[in-house]
Protein backbone atom coordinates (compact mmCIF):
# COMPACT_ATOMS: atom_id res chain seq x y z
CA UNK A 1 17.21 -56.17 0.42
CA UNK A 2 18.58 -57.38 3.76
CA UNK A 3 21.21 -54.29 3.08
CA UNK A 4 18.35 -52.06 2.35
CA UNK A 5 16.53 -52.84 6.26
CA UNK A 6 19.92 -52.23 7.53
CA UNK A 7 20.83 -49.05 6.64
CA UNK A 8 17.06 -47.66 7.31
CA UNK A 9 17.20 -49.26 10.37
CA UNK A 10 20.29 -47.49 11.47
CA UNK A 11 19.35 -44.30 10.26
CA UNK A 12 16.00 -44.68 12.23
CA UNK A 13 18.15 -45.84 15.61
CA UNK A 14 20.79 -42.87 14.90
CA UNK A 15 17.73 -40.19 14.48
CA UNK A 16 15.83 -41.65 17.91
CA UNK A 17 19.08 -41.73 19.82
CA UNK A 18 19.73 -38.05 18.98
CA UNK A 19 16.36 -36.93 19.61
CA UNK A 20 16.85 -37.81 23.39
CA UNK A 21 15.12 -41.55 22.42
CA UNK A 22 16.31 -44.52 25.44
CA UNK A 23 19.85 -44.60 26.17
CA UNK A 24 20.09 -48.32 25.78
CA UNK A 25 19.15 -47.84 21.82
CA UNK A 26 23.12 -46.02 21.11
CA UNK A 27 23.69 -50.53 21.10
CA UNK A 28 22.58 -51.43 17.43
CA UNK A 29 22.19 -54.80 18.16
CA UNK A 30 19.19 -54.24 20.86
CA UNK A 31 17.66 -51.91 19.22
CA UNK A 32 17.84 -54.50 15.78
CA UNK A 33 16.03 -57.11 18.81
CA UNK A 34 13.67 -54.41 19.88
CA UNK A 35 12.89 -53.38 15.97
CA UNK A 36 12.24 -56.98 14.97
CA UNK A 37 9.70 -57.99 17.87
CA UNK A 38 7.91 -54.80 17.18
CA UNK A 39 8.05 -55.21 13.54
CA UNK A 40 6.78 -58.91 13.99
CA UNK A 41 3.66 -57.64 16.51
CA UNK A 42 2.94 -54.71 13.75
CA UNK A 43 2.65 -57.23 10.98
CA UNK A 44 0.58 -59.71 13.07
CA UNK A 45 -2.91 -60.36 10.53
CA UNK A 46 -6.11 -58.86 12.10
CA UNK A 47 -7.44 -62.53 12.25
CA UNK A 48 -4.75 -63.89 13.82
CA UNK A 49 -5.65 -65.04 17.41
CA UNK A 50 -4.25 -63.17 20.37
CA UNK A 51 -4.58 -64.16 24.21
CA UNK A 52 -5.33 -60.76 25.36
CA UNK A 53 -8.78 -60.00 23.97
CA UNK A 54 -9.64 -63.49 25.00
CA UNK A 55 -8.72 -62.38 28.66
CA UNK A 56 -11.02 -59.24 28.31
CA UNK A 57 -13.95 -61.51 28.24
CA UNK A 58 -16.88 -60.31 25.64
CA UNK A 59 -15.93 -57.91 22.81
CA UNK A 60 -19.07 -56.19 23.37
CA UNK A 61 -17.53 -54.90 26.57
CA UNK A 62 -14.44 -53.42 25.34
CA UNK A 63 -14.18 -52.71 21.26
CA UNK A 64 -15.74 -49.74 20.12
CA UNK A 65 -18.97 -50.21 17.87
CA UNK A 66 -19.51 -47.73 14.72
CA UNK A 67 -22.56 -48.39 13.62
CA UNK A 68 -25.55 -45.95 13.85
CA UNK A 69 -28.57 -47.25 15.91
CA UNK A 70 -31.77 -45.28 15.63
CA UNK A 71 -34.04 -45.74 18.35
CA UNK A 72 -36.26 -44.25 19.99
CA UNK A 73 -38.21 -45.46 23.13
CA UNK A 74 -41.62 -43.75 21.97
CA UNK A 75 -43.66 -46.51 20.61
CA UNK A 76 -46.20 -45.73 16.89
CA UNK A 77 -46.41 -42.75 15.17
CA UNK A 78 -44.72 -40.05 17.35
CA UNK A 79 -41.13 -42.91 17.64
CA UNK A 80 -41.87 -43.27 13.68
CA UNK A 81 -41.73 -39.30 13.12
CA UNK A 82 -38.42 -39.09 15.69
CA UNK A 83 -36.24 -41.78 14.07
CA UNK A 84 -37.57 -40.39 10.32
CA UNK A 85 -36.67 -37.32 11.18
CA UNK A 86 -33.27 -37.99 13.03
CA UNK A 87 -32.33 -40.54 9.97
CA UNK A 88 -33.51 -37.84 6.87
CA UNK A 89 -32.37 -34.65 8.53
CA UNK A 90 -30.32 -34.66 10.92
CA UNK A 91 -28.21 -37.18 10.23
CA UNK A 92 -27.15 -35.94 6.51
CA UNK A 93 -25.94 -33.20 8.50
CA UNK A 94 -23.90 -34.19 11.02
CA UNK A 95 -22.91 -37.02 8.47
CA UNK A 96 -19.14 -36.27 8.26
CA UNK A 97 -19.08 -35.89 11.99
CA UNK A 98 -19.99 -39.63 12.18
CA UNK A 99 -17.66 -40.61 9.59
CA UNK A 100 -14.96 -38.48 10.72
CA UNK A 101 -15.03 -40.60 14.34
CA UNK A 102 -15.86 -43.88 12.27
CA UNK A 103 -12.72 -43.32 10.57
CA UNK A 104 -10.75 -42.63 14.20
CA UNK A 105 -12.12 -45.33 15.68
CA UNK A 106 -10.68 -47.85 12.58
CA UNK A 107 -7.57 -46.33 13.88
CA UNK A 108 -7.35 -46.96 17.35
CA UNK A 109 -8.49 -50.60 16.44
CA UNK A 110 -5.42 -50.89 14.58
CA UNK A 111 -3.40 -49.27 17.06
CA UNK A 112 -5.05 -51.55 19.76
CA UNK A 113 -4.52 -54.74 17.93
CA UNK A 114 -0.89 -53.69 17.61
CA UNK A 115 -0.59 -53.20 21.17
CA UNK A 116 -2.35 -56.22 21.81
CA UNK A 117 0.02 -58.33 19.62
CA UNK A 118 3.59 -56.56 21.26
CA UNK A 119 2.06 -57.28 24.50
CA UNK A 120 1.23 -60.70 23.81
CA UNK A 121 4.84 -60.85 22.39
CA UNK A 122 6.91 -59.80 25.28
CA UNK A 123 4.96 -61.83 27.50
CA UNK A 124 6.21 -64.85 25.36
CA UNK A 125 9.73 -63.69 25.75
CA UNK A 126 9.00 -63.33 29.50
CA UNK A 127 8.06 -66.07 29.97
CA UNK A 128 10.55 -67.91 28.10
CA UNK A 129 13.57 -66.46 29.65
CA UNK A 130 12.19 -67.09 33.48
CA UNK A 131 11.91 -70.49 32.25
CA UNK A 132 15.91 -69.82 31.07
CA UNK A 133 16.65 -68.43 34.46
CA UNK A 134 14.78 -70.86 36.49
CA UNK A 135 16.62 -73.83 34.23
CA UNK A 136 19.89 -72.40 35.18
CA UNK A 137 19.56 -71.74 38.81
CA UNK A 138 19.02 -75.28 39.08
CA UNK A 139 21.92 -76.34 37.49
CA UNK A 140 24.64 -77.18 40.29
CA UNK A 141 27.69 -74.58 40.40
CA UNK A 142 31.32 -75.62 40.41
């Protein structure tokens, strides 16, 4: 198996470097680093806890919300009639409009919790090598 992520890992580094991908990716030993800490963000559960959306304060404020609301700020019979007839008419058709952006928005939350998760994971390995480079500066040269 381990042969198997190998050679389809080389084949994917060989196709980006000829398609004009980042010079540093012709090394196949960064590009295995850089395909392995993207690999582990992209497999990172969607209830695993991240830091970033915890930074962004309430959810409310930033993730996108799907569901249909029908209001209407008309109070008895005439708001009745409005949100019947938006809920029985309209919506059936403009139905696969909704569920077309429903569907793009389930998207982008994947997407975002992907970015979320690499971001969270090269701020880990920031952070741990400034701790590397701060140990060694204080270690005494000969």
């Amino acid at each position: 198996m381990a042969e198997i992520h190998r050679r389809v890992r080389e084949r994917l580094r060989s196709q980006l470097v000829e398609g004009g991908g980042p010079q540093p990716f012709d090394d196949p030993a960064l590009f295995a680093d850089v395909e392995a800490v993207l690999r582990a963000a992209a497999s990172t559960p969607d209830t695993a806890r991240l830091i970033l959306p915890e930074l962004l304060g309430d959810a409310d404020t930033w993730r996108l919300t799907t569901s249909m609301r029908y209001r209407s700020h008309r109070g008895g019979a005439a708001g009745s009639l409005r949100i019947f007839i938006k809920r029985r008419l309209v919506m059936p058709l403009l139905r696969w409009i909704f569920e077309y952006s429903r569907d793009n928005f389930e998207r982008q939350r994947r997407v975002n919790h992907v970015l979320f998760a690499c971001v969270q994971e090269l701020a880990v390995e920031t952070a741990l090598l400034r701790r590397e480079i701060e140990r060694l500066s204080r270690i005494p040269k000969e």
